[in-house]
N, C-alpha and C. Protein backbone atom coordinates (compact mmCIF):
# COMPACT_ATOMS: atom_id res chain seq x y z
N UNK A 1 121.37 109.44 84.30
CA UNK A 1 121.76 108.08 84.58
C UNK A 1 121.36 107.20 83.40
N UNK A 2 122.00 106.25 82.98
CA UNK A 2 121.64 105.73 82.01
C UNK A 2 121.11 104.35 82.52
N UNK A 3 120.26 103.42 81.88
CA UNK A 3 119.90 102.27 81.82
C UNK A 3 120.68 101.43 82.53
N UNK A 4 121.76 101.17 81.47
CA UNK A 4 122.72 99.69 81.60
C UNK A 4 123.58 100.37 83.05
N UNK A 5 123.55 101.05 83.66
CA UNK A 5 123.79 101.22 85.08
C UNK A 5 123.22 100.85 86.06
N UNK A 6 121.67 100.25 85.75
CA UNK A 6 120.99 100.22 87.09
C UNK A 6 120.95 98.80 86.99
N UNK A 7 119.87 98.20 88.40
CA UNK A 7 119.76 96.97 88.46
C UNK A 7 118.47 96.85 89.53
N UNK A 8 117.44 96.13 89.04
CA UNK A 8 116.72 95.96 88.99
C UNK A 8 116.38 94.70 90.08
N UNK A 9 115.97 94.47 91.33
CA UNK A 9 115.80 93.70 92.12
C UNK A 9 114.53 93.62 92.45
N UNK A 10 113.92 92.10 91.95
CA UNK A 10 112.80 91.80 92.36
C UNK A 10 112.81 90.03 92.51
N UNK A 11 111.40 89.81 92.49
CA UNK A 11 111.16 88.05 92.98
C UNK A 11 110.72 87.73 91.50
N UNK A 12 110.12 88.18 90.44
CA UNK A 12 109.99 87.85 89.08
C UNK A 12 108.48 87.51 89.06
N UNK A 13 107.64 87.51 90.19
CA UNK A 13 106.22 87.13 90.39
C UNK A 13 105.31 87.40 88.91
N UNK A 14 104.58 86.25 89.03
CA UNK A 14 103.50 86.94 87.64
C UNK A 14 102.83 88.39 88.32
N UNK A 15 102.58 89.31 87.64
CA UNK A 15 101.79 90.24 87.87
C UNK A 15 102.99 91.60 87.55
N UNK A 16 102.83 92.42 88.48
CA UNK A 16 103.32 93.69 88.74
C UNK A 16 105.30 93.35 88.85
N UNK A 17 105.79 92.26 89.52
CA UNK A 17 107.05 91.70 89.23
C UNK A 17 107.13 91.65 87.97
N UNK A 18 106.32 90.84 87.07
CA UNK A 18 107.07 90.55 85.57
C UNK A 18 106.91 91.86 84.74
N UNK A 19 106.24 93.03 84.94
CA UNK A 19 105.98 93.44 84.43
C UNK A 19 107.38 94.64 84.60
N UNK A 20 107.68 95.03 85.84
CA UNK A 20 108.99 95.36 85.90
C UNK A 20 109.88 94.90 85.39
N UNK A 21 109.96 93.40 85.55
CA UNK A 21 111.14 92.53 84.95
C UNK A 21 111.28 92.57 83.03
N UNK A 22 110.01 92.73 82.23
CA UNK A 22 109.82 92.92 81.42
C UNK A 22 110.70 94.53 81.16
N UNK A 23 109.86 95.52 81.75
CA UNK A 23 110.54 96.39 81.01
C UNK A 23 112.20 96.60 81.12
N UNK A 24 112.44 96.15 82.59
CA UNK A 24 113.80 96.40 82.85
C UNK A 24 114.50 95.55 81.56
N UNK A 25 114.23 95.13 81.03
CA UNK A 25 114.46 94.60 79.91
C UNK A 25 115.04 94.98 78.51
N UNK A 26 113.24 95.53 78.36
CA UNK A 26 113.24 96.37 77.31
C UNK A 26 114.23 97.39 77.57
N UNK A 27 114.69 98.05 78.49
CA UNK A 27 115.62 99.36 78.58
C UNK A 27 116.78 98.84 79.07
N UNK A 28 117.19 97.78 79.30
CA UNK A 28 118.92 97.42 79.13
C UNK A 28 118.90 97.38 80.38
N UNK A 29 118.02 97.63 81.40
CA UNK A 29 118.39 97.59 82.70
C UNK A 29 118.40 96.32 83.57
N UNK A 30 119.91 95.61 83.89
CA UNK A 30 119.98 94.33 84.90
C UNK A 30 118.92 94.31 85.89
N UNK A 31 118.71 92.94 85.43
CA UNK A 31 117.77 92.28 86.46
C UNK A 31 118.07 91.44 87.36
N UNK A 32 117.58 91.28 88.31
CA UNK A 32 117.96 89.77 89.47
C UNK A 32 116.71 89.59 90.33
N UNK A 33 116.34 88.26 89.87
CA UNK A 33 115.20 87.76 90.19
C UNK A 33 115.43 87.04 92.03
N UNK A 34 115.15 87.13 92.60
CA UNK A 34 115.34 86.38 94.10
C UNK A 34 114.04 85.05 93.86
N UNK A 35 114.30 83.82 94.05
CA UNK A 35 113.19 82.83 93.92
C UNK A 35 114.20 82.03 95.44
N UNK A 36 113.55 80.56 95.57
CA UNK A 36 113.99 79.46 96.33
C UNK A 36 113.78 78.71 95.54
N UNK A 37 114.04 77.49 96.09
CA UNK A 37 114.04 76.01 95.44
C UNK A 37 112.41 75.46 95.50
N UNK A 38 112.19 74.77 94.28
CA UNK A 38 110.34 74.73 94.37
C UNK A 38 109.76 75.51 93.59
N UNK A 39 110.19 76.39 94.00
CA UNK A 39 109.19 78.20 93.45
C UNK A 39 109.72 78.41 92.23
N UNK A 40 108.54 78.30 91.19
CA UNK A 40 108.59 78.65 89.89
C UNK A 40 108.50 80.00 89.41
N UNK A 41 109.13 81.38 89.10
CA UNK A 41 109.15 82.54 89.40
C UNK A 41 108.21 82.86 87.27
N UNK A 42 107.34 83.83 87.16
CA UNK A 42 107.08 84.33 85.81
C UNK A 42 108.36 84.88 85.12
N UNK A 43 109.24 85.06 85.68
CA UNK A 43 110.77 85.54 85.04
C UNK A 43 112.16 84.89 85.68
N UNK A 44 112.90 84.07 84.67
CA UNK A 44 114.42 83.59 85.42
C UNK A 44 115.52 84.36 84.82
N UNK A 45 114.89 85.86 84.26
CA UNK A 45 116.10 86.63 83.67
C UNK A 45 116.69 87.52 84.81
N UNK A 46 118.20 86.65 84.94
CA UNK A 46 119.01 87.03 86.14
C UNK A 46 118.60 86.42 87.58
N UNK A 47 117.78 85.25 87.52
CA UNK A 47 117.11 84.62 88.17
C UNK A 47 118.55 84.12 89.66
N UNK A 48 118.16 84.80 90.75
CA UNK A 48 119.35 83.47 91.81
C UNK A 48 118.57 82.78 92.57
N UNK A 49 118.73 81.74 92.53
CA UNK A 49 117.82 80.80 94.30
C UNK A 49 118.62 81.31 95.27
N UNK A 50 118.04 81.23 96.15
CA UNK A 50 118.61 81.57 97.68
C UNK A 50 118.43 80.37 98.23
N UNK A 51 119.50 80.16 98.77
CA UNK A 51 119.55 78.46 99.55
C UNK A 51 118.88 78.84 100.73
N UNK A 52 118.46 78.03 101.65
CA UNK A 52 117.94 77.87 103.03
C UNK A 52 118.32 78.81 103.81
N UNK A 53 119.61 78.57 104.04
CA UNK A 53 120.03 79.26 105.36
C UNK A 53 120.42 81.13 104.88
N UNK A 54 119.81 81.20 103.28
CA UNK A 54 120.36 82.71 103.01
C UNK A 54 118.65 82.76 102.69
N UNK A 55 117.61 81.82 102.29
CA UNK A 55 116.59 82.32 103.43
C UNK A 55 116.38 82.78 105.11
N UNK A 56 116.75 81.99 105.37
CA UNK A 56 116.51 82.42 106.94
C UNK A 56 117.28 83.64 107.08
N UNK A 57 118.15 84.48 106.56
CA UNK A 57 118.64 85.94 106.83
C UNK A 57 117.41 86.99 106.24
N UNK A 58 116.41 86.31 106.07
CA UNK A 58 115.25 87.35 105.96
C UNK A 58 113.67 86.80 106.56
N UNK A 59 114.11 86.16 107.77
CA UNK A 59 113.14 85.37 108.52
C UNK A 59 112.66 86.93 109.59
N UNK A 60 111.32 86.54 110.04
CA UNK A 60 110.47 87.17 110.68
C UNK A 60 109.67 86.72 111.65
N UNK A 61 109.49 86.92 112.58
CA UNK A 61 108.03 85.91 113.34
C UNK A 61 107.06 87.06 112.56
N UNK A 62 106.01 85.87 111.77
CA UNK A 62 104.60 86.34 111.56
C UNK A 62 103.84 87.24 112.48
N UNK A 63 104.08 86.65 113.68
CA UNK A 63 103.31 87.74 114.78
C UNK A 63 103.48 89.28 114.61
N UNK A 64 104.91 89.66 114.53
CA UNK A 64 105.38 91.02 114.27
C UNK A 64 104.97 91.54 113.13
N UNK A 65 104.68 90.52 112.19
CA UNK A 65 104.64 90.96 110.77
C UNK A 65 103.34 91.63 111.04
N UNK A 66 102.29 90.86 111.31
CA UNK A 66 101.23 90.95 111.45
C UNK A 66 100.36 91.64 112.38
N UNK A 67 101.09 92.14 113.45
CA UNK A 67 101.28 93.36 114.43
C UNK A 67 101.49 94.59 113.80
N UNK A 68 102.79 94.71 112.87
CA UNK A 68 102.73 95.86 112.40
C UNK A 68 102.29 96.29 111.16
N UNK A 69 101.51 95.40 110.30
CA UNK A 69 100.55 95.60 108.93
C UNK A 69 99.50 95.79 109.69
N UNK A 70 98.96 95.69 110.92
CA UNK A 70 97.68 95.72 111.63
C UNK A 70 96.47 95.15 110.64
N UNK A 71 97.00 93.52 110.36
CA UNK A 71 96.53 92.97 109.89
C UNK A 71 97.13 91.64 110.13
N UNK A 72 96.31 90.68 109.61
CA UNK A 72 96.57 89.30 109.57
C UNK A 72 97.08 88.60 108.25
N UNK A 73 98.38 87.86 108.77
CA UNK A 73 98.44 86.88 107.41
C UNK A 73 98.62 85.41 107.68
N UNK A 74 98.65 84.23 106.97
CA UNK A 74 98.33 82.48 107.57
C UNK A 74 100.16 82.67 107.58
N UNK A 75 100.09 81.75 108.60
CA UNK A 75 101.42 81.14 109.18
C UNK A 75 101.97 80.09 108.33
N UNK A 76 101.48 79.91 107.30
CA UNK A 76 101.87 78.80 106.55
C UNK A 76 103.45 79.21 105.70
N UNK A 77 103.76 78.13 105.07
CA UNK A 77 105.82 78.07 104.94
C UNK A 77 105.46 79.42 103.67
N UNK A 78 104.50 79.32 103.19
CA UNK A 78 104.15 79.92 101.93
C UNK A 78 104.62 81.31 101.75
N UNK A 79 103.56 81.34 102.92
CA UNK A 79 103.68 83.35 103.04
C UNK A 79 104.89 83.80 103.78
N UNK A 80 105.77 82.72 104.94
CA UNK A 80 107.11 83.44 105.37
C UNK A 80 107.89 83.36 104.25
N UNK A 81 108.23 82.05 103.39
CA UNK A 81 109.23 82.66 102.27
C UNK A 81 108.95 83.57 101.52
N UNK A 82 107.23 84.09 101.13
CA UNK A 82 107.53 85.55 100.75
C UNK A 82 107.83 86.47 101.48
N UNK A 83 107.87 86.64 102.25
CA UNK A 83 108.15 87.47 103.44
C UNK A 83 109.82 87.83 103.40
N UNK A 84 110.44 86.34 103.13
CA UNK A 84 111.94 85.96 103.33
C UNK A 84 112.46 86.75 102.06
N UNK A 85 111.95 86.58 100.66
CA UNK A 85 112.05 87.03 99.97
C UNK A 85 111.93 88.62 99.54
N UNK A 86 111.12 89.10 100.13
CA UNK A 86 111.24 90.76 99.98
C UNK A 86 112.03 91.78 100.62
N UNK A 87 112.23 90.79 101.72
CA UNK A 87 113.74 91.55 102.30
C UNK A 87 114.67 91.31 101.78
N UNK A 88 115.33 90.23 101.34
CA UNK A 88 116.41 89.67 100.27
C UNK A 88 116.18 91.36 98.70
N UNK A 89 114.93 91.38 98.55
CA UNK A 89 114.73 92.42 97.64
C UNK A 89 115.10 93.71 98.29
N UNK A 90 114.36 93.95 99.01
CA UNK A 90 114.69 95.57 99.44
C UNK A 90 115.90 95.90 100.70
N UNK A 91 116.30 94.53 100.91
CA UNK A 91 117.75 94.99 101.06
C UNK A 91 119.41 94.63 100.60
N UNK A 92 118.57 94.60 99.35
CA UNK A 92 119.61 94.89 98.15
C UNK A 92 119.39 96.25 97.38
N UNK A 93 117.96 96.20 97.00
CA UNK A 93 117.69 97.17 95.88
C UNK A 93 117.87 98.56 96.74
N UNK A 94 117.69 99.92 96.62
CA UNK A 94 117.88 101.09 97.35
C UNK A 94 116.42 101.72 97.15
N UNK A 95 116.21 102.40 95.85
CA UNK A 95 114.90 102.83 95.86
C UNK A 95 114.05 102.05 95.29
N UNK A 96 112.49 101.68 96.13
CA UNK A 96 111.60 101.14 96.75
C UNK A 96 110.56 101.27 95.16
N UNK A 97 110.29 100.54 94.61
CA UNK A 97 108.52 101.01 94.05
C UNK A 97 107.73 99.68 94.26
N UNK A 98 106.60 100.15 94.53
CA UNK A 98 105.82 99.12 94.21
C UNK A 98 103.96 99.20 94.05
N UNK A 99 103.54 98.34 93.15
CA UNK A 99 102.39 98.79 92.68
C UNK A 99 100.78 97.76 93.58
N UNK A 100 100.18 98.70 94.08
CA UNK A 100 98.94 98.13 94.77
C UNK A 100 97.70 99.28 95.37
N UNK A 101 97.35 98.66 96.82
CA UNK A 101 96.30 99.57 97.02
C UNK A 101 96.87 100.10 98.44
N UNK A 102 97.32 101.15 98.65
CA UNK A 102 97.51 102.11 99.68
C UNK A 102 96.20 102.26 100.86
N UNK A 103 96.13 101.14 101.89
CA UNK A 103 95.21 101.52 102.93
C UNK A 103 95.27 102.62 103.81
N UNK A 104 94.17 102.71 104.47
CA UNK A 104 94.05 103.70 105.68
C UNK A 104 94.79 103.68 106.27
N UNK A 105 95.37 102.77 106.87
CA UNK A 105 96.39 102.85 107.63
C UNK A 105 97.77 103.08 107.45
N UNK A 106 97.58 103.56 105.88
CA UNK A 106 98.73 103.98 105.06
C UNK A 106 99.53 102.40 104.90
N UNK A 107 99.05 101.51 105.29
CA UNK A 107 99.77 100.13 104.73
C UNK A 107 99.69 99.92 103.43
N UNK A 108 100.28 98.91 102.82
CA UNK A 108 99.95 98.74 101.26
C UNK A 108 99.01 97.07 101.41
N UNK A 109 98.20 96.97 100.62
CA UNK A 109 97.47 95.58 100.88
C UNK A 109 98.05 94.37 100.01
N UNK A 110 98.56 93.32 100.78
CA UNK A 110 99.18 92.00 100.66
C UNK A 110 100.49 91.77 101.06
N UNK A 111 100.58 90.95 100.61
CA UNK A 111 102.08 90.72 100.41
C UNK A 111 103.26 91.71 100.18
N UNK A 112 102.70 92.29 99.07
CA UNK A 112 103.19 93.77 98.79
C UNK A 112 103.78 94.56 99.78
N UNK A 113 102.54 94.61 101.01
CA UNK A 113 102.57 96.06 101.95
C UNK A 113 104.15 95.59 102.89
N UNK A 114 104.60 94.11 103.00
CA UNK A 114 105.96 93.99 103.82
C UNK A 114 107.22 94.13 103.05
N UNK A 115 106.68 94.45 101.89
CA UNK A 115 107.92 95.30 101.22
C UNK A 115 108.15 96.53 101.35
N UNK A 116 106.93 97.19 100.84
CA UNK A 116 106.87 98.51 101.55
C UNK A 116 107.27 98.96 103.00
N UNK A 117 106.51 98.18 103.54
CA UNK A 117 107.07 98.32 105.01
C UNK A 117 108.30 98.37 105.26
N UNK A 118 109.19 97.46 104.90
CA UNK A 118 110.50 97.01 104.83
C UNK A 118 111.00 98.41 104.81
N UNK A 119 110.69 99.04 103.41
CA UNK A 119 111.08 99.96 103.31
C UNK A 119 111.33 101.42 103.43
N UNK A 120 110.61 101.75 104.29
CA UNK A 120 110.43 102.61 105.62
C UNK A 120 110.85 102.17 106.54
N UNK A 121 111.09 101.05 107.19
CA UNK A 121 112.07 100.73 108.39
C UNK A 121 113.00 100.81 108.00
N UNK A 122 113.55 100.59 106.38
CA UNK A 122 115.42 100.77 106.11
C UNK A 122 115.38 102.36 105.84
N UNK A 123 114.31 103.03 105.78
CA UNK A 123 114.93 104.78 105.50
C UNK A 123 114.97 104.57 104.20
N UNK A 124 114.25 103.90 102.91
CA UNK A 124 114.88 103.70 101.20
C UNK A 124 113.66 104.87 100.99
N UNK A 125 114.26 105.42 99.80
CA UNK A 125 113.15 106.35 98.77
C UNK A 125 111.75 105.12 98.37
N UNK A 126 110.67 105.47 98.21
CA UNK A 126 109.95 104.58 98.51
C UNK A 126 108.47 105.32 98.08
N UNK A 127 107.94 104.96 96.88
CA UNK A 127 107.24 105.22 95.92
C UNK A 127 105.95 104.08 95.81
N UNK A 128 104.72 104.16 95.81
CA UNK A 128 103.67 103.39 95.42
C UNK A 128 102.85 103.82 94.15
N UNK A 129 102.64 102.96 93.25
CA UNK A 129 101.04 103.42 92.37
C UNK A 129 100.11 102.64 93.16
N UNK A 130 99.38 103.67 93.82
CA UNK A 130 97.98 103.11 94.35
C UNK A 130 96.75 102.96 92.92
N UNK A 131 96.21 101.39 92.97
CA UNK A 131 95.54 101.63 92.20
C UNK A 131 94.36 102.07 92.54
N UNK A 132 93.46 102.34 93.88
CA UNK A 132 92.47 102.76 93.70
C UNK A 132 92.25 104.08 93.43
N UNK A 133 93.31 105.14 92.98
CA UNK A 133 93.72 106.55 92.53
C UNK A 133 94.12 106.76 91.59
N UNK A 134 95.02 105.49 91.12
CA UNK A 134 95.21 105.94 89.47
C UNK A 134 96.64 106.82 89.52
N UNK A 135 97.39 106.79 91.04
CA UNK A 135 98.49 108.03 90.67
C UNK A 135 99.87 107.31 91.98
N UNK A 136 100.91 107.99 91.72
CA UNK A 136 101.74 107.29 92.23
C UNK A 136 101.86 108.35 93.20
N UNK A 137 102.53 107.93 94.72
CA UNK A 137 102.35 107.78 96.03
C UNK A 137 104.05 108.13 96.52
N UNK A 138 104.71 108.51 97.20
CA UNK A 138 106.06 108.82 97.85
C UNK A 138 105.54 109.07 99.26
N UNK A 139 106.80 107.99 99.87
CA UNK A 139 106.37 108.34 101.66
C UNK A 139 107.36 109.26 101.78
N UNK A 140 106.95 110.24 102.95
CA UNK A 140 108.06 111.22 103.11
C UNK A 140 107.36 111.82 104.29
N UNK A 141 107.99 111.80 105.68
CA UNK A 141 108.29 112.39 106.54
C UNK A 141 106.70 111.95 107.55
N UNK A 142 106.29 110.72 107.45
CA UNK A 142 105.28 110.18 107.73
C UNK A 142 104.15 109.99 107.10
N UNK A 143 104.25 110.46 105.77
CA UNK A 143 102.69 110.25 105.16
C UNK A 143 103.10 110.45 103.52
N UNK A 144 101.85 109.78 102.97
CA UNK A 144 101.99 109.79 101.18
C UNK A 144 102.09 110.81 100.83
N UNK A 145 102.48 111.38 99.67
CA UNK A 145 101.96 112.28 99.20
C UNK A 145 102.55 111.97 97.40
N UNK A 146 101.37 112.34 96.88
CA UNK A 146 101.10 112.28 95.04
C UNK A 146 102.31 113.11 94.18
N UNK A 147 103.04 112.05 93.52
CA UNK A 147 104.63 112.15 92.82
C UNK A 147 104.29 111.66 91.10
N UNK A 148 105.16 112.26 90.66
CA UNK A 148 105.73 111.72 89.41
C UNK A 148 106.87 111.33 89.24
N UNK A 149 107.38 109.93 89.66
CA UNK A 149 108.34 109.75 90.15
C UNK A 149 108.74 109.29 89.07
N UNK A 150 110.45 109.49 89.32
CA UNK A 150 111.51 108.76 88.27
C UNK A 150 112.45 107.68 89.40
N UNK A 151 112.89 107.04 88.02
CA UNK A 151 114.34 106.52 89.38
C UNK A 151 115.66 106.90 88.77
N UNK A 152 116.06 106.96 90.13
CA UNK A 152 117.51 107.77 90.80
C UNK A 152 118.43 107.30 91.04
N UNK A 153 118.35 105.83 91.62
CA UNK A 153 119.63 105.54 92.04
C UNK A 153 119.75 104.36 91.15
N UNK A 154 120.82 103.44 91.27
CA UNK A 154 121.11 102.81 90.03
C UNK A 154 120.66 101.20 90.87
N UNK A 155 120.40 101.34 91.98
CA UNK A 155 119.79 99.79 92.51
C UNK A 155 118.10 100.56 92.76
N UNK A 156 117.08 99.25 92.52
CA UNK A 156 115.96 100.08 93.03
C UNK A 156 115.29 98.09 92.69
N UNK A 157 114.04 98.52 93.28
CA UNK A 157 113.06 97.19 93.94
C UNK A 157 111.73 97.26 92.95
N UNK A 158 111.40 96.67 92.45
CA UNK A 158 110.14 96.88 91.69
C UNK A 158 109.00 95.35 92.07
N UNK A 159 108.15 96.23 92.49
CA UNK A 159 106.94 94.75 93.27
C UNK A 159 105.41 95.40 93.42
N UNK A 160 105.07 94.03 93.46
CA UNK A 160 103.43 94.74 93.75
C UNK A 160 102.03 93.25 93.09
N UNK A 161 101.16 94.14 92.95
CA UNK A 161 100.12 92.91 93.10
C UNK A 161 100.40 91.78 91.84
N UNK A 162 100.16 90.46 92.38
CA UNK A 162 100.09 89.44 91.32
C UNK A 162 98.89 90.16 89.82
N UNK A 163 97.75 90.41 90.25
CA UNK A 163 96.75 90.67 89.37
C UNK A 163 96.75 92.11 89.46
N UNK A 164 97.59 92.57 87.91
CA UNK A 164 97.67 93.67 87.51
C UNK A 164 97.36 94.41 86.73
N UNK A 165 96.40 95.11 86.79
CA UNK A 165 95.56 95.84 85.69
C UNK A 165 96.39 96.64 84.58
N UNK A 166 95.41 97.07 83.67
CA UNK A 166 96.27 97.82 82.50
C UNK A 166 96.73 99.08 83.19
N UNK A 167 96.13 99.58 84.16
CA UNK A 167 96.60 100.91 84.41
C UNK A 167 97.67 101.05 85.25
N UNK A 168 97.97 99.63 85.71
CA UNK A 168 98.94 99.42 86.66
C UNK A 168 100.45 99.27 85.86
N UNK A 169 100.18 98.38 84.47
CA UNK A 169 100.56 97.61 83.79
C UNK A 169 101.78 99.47 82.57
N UNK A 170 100.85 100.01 82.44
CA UNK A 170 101.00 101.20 81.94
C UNK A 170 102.02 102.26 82.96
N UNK A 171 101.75 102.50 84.38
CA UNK A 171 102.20 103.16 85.57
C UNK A 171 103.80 102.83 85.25
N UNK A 172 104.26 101.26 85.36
CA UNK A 172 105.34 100.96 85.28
C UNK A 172 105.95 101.45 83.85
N UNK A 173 105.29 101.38 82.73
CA UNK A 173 106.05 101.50 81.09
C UNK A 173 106.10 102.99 81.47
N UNK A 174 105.12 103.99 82.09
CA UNK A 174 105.73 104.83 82.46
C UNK A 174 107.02 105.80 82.87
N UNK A 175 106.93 104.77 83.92
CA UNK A 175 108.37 105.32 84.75
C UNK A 175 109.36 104.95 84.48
N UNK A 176 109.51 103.75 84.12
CA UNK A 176 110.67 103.67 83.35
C UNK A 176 110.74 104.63 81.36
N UNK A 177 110.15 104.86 81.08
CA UNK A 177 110.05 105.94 79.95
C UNK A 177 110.35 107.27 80.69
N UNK A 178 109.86 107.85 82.05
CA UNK A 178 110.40 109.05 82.39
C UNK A 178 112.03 108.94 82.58
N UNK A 179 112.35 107.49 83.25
CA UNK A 179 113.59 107.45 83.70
C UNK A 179 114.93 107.51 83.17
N UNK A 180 114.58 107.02 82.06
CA UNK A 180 115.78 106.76 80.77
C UNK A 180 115.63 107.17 79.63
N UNK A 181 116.53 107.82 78.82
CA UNK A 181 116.80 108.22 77.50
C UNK A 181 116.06 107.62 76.55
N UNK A 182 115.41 107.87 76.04
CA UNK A 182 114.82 107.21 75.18
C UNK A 182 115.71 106.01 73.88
N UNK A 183 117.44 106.90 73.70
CA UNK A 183 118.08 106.46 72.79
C UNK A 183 118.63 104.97 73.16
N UNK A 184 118.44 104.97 74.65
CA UNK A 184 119.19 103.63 75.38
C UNK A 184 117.98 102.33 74.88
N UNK A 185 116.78 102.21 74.72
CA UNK A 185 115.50 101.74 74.90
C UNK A 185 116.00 100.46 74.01
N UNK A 186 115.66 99.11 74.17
CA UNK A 186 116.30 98.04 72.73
C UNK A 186 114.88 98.04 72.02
């Protein structure tokens, strides 16, 4: 598969977002940033706002959210438009990555983990770098298990923690270096 085939769907967040958005870059691969109105995104390459009411097609009651992360998050407008926003991501993009810390409960921690989540309720290929391991993560058939993953399909989701370490930072220049030809690279 080459580069300039795929497309790259994320929110453009500083951290683990730009850092996708960056490389998808560097390797020719389309980007599309999902933001709202207000929200200043670390990347507007391929940037769309989503008006209101194409927010609310990725609305949630918090309660559920927070029922099924078996965890808590504040009810504030803040955290549902991210919320609004990662479904807008992962149900566009097809295969799933995203970079954080893989809990016990096999959740992913933050914001992050309702993308992930997302993405096991849609059935998407669906890949983590956990950083407290240092190694990347594939759900499959109820539980993680340790991959060297590439990507496959030509839509895919790239997300994960705002504060992103070098090793996190590296995980991504990674996979996209396994994924594509080296000759495509700008």
């Amino acid at each position: 598969m080459k580069s300039n085939e795929c497309t790259l769907y994320s929110g453009g967040h500083k951290g683990a977002e730009a850092e996708f958005g960056a490389q998808a870059e560097r390797w020719g691969v389309q980007e599309v940033n999902f933001s709202y109105e207000g929200r200043e995104p670390a990347r507007n390459r391929g940037l769309v706002v989503l008006s209101p009411e194409e927010m609310i097609r990725g609305d949630i009651s918090m309660e559920i959210v927070c029922m099924h992360m078996g965890r808590s998050y504040s009810s504030g407008e803040t955290i549902r438009k991210v919320m609004q926003l990662l479904f807008h991501m992962v149900n566009k993009g097809f295969q799933v990555f995203g970079v954080g810390w893989i809990q016990a409960n096999d959740t992913v921690k933050g914001g992050t983990g309702w993308a992930i989540e997302l993405a096991k309720l849609f059935n998407r290929p669906l890949t983590v770098f956990d950083l407290e391991r240092g190694a990347w993560f594939t759900w499959e058939a109820g539980a993680w298990g340790k991959v060297e993953p590439v990507i496959e399909h030509t839509t895919f989701v790239g997300t994960g923690t705002r504060d992103l370490p070098e090793a996190g930072r590296r995980a991504i220049e990674e996979l996209f270096s396994r994924s594509f030809d080296a000759t495509a690279k700008k």
